[in-house]
C-alpha atoms as a PDB file:
ATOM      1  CA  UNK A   1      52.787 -15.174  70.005  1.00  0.00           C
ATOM      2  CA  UNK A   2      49.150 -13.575  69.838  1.00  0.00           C
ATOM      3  CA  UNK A   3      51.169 -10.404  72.254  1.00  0.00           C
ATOM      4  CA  UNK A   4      53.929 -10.152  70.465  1.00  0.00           C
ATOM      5  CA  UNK A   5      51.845  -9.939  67.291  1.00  0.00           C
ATOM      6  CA  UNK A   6      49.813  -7.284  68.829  1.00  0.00           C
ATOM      7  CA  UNK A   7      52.959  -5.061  69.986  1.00  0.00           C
ATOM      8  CA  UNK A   8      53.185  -4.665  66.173  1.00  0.00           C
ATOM      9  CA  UNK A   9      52.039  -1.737  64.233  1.00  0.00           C
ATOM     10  CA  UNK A  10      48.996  -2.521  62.306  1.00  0.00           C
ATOM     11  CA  UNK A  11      50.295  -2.368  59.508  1.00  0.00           C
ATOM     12  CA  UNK A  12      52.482  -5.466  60.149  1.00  0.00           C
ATOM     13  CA  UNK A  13      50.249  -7.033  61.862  1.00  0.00           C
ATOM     14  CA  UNK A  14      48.107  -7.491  58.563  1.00  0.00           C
ATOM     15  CA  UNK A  15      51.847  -8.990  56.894  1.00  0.00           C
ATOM     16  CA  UNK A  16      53.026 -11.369  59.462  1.00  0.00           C
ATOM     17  CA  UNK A  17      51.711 -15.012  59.911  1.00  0.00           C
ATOM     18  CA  UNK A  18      52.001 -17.353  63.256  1.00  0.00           C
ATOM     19  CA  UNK A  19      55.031 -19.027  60.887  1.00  0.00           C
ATOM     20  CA  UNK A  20      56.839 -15.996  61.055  1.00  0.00           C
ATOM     21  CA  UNK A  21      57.235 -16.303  64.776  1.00  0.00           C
ATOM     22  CA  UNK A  22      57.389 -19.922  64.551  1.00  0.00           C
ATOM     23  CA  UNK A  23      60.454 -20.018  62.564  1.00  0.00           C
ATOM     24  CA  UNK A  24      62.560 -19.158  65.563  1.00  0.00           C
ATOM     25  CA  UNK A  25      61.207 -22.031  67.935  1.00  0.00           C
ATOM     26  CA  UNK A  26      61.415 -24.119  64.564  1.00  0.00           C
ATOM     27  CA  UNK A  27      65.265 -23.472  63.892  1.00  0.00           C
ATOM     28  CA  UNK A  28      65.535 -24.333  67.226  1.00  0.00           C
ATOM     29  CA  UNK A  29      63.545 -27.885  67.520  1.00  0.00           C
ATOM     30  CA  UNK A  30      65.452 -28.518  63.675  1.00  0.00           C
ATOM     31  CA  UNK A  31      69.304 -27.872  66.155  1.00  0.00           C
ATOM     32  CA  UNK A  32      68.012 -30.555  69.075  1.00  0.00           C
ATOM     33  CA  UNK A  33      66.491 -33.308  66.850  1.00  0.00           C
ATOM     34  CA  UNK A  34      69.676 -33.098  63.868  1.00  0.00           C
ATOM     35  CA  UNK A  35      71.955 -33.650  67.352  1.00  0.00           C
ATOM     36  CA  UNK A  36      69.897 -36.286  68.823  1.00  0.00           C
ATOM     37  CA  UNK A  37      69.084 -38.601  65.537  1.00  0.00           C
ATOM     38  CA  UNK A  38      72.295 -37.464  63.406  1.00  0.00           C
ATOM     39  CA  UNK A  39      74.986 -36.975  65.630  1.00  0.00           C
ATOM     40  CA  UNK A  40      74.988 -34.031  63.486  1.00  0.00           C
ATOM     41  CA  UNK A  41      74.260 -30.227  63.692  1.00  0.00           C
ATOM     42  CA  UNK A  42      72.316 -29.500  60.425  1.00  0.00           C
ATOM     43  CA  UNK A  43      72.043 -25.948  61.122  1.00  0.00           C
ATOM     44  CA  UNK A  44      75.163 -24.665  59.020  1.00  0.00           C
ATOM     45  CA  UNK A  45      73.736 -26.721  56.303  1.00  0.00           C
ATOM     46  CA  UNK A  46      70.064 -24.684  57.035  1.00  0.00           C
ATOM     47  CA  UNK A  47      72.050 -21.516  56.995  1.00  0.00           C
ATOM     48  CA  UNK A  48      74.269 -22.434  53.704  1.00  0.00           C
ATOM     49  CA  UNK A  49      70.986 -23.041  52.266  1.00  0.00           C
ATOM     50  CA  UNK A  50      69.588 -20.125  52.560  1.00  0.00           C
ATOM     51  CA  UNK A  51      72.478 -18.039  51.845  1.00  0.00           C
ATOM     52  CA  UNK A  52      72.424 -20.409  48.515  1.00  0.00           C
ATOM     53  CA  UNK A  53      68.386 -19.307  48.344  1.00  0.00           C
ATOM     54  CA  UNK A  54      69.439 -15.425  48.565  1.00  0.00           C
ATOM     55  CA  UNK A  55      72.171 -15.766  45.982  1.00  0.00           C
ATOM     56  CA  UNK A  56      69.943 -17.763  43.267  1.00  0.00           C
ATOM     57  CA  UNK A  57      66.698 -15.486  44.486  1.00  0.00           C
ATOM     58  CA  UNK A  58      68.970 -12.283  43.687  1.00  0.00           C
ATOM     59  CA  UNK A  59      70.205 -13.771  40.299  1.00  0.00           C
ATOM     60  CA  UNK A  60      66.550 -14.704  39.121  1.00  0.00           C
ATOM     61  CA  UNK A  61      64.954 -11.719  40.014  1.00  0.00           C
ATOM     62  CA  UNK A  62      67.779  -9.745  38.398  1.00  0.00           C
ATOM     63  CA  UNK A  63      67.877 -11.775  34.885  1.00  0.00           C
ATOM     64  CA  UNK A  64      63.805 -12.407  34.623  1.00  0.00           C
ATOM     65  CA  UNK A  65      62.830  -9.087  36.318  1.00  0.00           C
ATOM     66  CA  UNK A  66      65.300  -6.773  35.029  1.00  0.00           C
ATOM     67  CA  UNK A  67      65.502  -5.250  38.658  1.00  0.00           C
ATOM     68  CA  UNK A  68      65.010  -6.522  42.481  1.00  0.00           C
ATOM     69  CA  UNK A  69      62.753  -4.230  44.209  1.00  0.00           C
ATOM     70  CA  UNK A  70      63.733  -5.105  47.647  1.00  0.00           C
ATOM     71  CA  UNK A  71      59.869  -5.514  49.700  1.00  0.00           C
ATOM     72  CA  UNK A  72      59.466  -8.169  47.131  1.00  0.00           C
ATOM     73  CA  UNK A  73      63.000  -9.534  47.690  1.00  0.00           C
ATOM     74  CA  UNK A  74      62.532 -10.152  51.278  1.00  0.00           C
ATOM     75  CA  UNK A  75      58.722 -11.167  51.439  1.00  0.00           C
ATOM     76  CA  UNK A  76      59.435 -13.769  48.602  1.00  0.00           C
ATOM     77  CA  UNK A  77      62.573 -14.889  50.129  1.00  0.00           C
ATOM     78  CA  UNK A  78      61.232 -15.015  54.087  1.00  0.00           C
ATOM     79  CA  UNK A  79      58.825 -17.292  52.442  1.00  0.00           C
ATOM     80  CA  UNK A  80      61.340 -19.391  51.317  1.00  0.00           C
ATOM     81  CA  UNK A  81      63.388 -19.834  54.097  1.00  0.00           C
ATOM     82  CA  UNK A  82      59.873 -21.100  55.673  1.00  0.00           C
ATOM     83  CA  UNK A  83      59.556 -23.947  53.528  1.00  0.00           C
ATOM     84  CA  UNK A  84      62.831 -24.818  53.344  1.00  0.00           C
ATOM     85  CA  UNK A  85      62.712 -24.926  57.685  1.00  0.00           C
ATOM     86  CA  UNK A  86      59.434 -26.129  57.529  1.00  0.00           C
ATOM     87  CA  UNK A  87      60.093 -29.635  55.391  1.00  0.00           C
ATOM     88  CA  UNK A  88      63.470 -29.925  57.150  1.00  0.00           C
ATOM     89  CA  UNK A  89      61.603 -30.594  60.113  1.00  0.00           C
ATOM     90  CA  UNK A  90      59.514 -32.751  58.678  1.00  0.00           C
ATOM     91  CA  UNK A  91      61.909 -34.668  57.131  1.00  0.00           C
ATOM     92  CA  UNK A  92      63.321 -35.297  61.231  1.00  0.00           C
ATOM     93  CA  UNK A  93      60.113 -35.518  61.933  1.00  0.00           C
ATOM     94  CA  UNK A  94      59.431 -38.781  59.598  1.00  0.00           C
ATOM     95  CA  UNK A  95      63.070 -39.981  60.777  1.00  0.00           C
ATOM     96  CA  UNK A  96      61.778 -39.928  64.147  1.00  0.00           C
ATOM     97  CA  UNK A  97      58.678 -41.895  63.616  1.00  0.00           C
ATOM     98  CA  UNK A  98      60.880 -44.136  61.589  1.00  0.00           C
ATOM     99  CA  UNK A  99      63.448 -45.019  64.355  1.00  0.00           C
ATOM    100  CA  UNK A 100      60.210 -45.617  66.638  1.00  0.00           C
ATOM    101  CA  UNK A 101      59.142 -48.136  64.628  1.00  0.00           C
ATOM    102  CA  UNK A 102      63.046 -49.765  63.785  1.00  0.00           C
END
């Protein structure tokens, strides 16, 4: 990550945070552990989630802003999709530790 952070243009490289990369490896680790302790691939449910996010992100800024300016749009809503990856894995995360213990 600390190349492909520096292949970046400075100016990016001041924007983007180690989550931003980690997201990828993230979605990833969220596909194997849904399949292994669900039976279940909870990655269309990740990605109806954050289409959801986008829609109701679009809709707020519209109605309480008057207008979406779109840097703002995507910064705010990148951020979002971050927390909503990040506490789905730790919610299978927890479920492991539970079945450990079961």
């Amino acid at each position: 990550m600390f190349l492909i952070k520096h292949w970046l243009p400075l100016k990016w490289q001041q924007k983007f945070h180690y989550l931003d990369f980690l997201l990828i490896y993230l979605i990833f680790v969220i596909q194997v552990l849904s399949l292994q302790l669900l039976k279940l691939s909870l990655l269309p449910y990740l990605l109806f989630a954050a289409a959801i996010l986008g829609i109701g992100l679009t809709l707020i800024l519209a109605v309480v802003k008057g207008e979406i300016i779109q840097a703002k749009f995507w910064r705010f809503y990148w951020r979002l999709i971050e927390l909503l990856t990040v506490s789905t894995y730790t919610v299978l995360i927890v479920l492991v530790i539970l079945k450990k213990f079961n």
